[in-house]
C-alpha atoms as a PDB file:
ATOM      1  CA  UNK A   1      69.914 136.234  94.438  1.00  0.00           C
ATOM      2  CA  UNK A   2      67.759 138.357  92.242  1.00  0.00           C
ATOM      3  CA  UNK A   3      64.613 136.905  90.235  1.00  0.00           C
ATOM      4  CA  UNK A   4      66.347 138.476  87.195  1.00  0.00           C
ATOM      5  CA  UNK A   5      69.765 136.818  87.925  1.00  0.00           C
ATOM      6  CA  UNK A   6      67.558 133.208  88.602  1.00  0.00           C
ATOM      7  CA  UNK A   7      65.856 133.310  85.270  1.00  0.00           C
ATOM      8  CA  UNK A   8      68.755 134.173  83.590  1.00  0.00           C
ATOM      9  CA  UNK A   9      70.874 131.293  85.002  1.00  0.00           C
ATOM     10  CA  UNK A  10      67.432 129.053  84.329  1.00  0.00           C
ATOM     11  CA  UNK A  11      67.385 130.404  80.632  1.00  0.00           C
ATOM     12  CA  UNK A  12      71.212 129.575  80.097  1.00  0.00           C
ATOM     13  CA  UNK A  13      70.266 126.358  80.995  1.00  0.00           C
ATOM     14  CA  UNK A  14      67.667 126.041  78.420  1.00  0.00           C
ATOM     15  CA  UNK A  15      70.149 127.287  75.944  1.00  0.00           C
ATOM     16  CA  UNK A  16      72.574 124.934  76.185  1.00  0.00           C
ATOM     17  CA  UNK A  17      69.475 121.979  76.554  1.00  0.00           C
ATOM     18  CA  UNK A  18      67.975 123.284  73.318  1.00  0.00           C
ATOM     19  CA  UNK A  19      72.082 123.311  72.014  1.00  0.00           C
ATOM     20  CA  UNK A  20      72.105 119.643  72.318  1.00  0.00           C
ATOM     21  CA  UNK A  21      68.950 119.184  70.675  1.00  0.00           C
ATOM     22  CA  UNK A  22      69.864 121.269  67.899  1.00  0.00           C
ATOM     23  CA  UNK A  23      72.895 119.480  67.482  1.00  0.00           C
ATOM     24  CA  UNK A  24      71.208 116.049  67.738  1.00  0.00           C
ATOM     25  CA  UNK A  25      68.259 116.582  64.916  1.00  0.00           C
ATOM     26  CA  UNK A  26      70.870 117.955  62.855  1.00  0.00           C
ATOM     27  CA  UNK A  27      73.413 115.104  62.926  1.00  0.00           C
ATOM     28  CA  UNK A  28      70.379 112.593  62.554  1.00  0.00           C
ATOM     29  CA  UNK A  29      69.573 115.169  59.518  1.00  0.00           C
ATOM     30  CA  UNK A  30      72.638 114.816  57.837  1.00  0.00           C
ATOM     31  CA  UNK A  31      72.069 110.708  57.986  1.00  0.00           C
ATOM     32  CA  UNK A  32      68.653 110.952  55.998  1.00  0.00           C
ATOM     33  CA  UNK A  33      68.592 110.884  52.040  1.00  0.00           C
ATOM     34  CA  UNK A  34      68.294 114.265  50.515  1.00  0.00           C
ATOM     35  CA  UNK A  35      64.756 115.655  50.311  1.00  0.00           C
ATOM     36  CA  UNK A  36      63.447 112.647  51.502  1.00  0.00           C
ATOM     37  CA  UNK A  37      60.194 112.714  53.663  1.00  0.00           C
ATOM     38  CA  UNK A  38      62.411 112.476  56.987  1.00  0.00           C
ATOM     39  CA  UNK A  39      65.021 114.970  56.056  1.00  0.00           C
ATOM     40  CA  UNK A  40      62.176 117.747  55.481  1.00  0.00           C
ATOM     41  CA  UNK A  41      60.638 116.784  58.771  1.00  0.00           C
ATOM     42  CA  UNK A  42      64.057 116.784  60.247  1.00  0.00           C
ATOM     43  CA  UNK A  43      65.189 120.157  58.544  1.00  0.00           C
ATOM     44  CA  UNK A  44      61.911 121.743  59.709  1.00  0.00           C
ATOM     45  CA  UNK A  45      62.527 120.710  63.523  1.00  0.00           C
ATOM     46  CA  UNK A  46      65.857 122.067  63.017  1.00  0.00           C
ATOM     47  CA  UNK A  47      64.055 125.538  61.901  1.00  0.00           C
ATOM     48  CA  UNK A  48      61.543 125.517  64.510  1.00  0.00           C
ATOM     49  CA  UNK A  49      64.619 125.025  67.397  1.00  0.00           C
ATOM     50  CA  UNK A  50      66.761 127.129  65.656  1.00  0.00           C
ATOM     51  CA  UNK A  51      64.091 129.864  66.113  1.00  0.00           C
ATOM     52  CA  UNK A  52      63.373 128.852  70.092  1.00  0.00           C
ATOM     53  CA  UNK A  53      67.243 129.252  70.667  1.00  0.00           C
ATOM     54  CA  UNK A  54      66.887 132.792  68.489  1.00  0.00           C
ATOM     55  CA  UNK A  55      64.145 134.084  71.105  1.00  0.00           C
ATOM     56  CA  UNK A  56      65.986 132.502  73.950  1.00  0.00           C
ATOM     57  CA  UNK A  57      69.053 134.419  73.693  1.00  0.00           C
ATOM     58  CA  UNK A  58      66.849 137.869  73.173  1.00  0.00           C
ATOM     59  CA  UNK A  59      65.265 137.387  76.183  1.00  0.00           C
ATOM     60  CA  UNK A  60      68.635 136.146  77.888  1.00  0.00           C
ATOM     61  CA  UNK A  61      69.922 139.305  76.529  1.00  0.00           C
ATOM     62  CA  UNK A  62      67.287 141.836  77.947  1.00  0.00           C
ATOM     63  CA  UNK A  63      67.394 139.750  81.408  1.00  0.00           C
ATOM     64  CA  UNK A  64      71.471 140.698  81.337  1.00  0.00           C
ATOM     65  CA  UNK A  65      70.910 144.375  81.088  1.00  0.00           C
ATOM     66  CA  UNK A  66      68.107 144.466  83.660  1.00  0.00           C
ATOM     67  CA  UNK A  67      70.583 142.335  86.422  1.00  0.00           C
ATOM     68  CA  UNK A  68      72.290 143.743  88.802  1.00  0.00           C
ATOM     69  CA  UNK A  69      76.068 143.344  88.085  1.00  0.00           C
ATOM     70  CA  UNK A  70      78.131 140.701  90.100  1.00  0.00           C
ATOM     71  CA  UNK A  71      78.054 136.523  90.012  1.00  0.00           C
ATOM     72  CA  UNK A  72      78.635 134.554  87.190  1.00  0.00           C
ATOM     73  CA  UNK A  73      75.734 132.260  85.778  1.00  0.00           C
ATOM     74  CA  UNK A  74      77.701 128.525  85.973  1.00  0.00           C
ATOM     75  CA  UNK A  75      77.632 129.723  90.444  1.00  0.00           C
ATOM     76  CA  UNK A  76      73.948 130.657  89.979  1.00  0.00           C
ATOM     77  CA  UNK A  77      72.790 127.645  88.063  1.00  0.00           C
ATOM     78  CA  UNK A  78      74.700 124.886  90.408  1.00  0.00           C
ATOM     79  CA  UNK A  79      73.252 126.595  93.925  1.00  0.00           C
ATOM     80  CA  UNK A  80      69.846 126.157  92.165  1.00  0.00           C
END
Protein backbone atom coordinates (compact mmCIF):
# COMPACT_ATOMS: atom_id res chain seq x y z
CA UNK A 1 0.00 0.00 0.00
CA UNK A 2 1.14 3.45 -0.86
CA UNK A 3 2.12 6.17 1.91
CA UNK A 4 -0.43 8.37 0.07
CA UNK A 5 -3.22 5.69 0.15
CA UNK A 6 -2.16 5.10 4.26
CA UNK A 7 -2.58 8.70 5.16
CA UNK A 8 -5.53 9.02 3.38
CA UNK A 9 -7.28 6.02 5.02
CA UNK A 10 -5.57 7.52 8.50
CA UNK A 11 -7.13 11.03 7.64
CA UNK A 12 -10.69 9.47 6.92
CA UNK A 13 -10.39 8.22 10.14
CA UNK A 14 -9.82 11.48 11.72
CA UNK A 15 -12.75 12.77 9.82
CA UNK A 16 -15.22 10.76 10.97
CA UNK A 17 -13.43 11.03 14.87
CA UNK A 18 -13.61 14.81 14.59
CA UNK A 19 -17.55 14.01 13.05
CA UNK A 20 -18.47 12.68 16.35
CA UNK A 21 -17.00 15.38 18.19
CA UNK A 22 -18.61 17.89 16.19
CA UNK A 23 -21.75 16.31 16.65
CA UNK A 24 -21.28 15.88 20.42
CA UNK A 25 -20.31 19.76 21.39
CA UNK A 26 -23.09 20.68 19.29
CA UNK A 27 -25.89 18.61 20.86
CA UNK A 28 -24.42 19.60 24.40
CA UNK A 29 -24.67 23.26 22.66
CA UNK A 30 -28.10 23.15 21.92
CA UNK A 31 -28.77 22.09 25.88
CA UNK A 32 -27.06 25.41 27.21
CA UNK A 33 -29.17 28.73 27.67
CA UNK A 34 -28.77 31.13 24.86
CA UNK A 35 -25.68 33.34 25.02
CA UNK A 36 -24.88 32.08 28.18
CA UNK A 37 -21.12 31.80 29.21
CA UNK A 38 -21.15 27.92 28.22
CA UNK A 39 -22.99 28.21 25.00
CA UNK A 40 -20.24 30.82 23.66
CA UNK A 41 -17.54 28.50 24.84
CA UNK A 42 -19.44 25.68 23.33
CA UNK A 43 -20.28 27.56 19.96
CA UNK A 44 -16.60 28.56 19.72
CA UNK A 45 -15.33 24.79 20.05
CA UNK A 46 -17.84 24.06 17.53
CA UNK A 47 -16.01 26.84 15.19
CA UNK A 48 -12.62 25.81 15.97
CA UNK A 49 -13.64 21.83 14.91
CA UNK A 50 -15.66 22.91 12.30
CA UNK A 51 -12.51 24.56 10.83
CA UNK A 52 -10.09 21.26 11.67
CA UNK A 53 -12.72 19.11 9.70
CA UNK A 54 -12.59 22.12 6.82
CA UNK A 55 -8.63 21.58 6.49
CA UNK A 56 -9.02 17.88 6.93
CA UNK A 57 -11.02 17.24 3.97
CA UNK A 58 -8.56 19.70 1.76
CA UNK A 59 -5.82 17.77 2.55
CA UNK A 60 -7.93 14.42 2.17
CA UNK A 61 -8.76 15.88 -1.10
CA UNK A 62 -5.18 16.65 -2.48
CA UNK A 63 -4.00 13.10 -0.96
CA UNK A 64 -6.99 11.54 -3.44
CA UNK A 65 -5.61 13.08 -6.55
CA UNK A 66 -1.98 12.25 -5.75
CA UNK A 67 -3.07 8.18 -5.06
CA UNK A 68 -2.73 5.80 -7.26
CA UNK A 69 -6.22 4.53 -8.34
CA UNK A 70 -7.54 1.12 -6.95
CA UNK A 71 -8.74 0.02 -3.10
CA UNK A 72 -11.29 1.54 -1.27
CA UNK A 73 -10.42 3.40 2.12
CA UNK A 74 -12.96 1.24 4.72
CA UNK A 75 -10.15 -2.13 3.23
CA UNK A 76 -7.21 0.24 3.89
CA UNK A 77 -8.21 1.51 7.29
CA UNK A 78 -9.26 -2.14 8.81
CA UNK A 79 -5.72 -3.92 7.50
CA UNK A 80 -4.10 -1.00 9.43
Amino acid sequence: MTTKKRELARTSDELLADLERLKRLEQEKRQQPISSKAFHELAEQVTETSEEIMHGVRHQERLGDEAEPGGRIEELSRSE
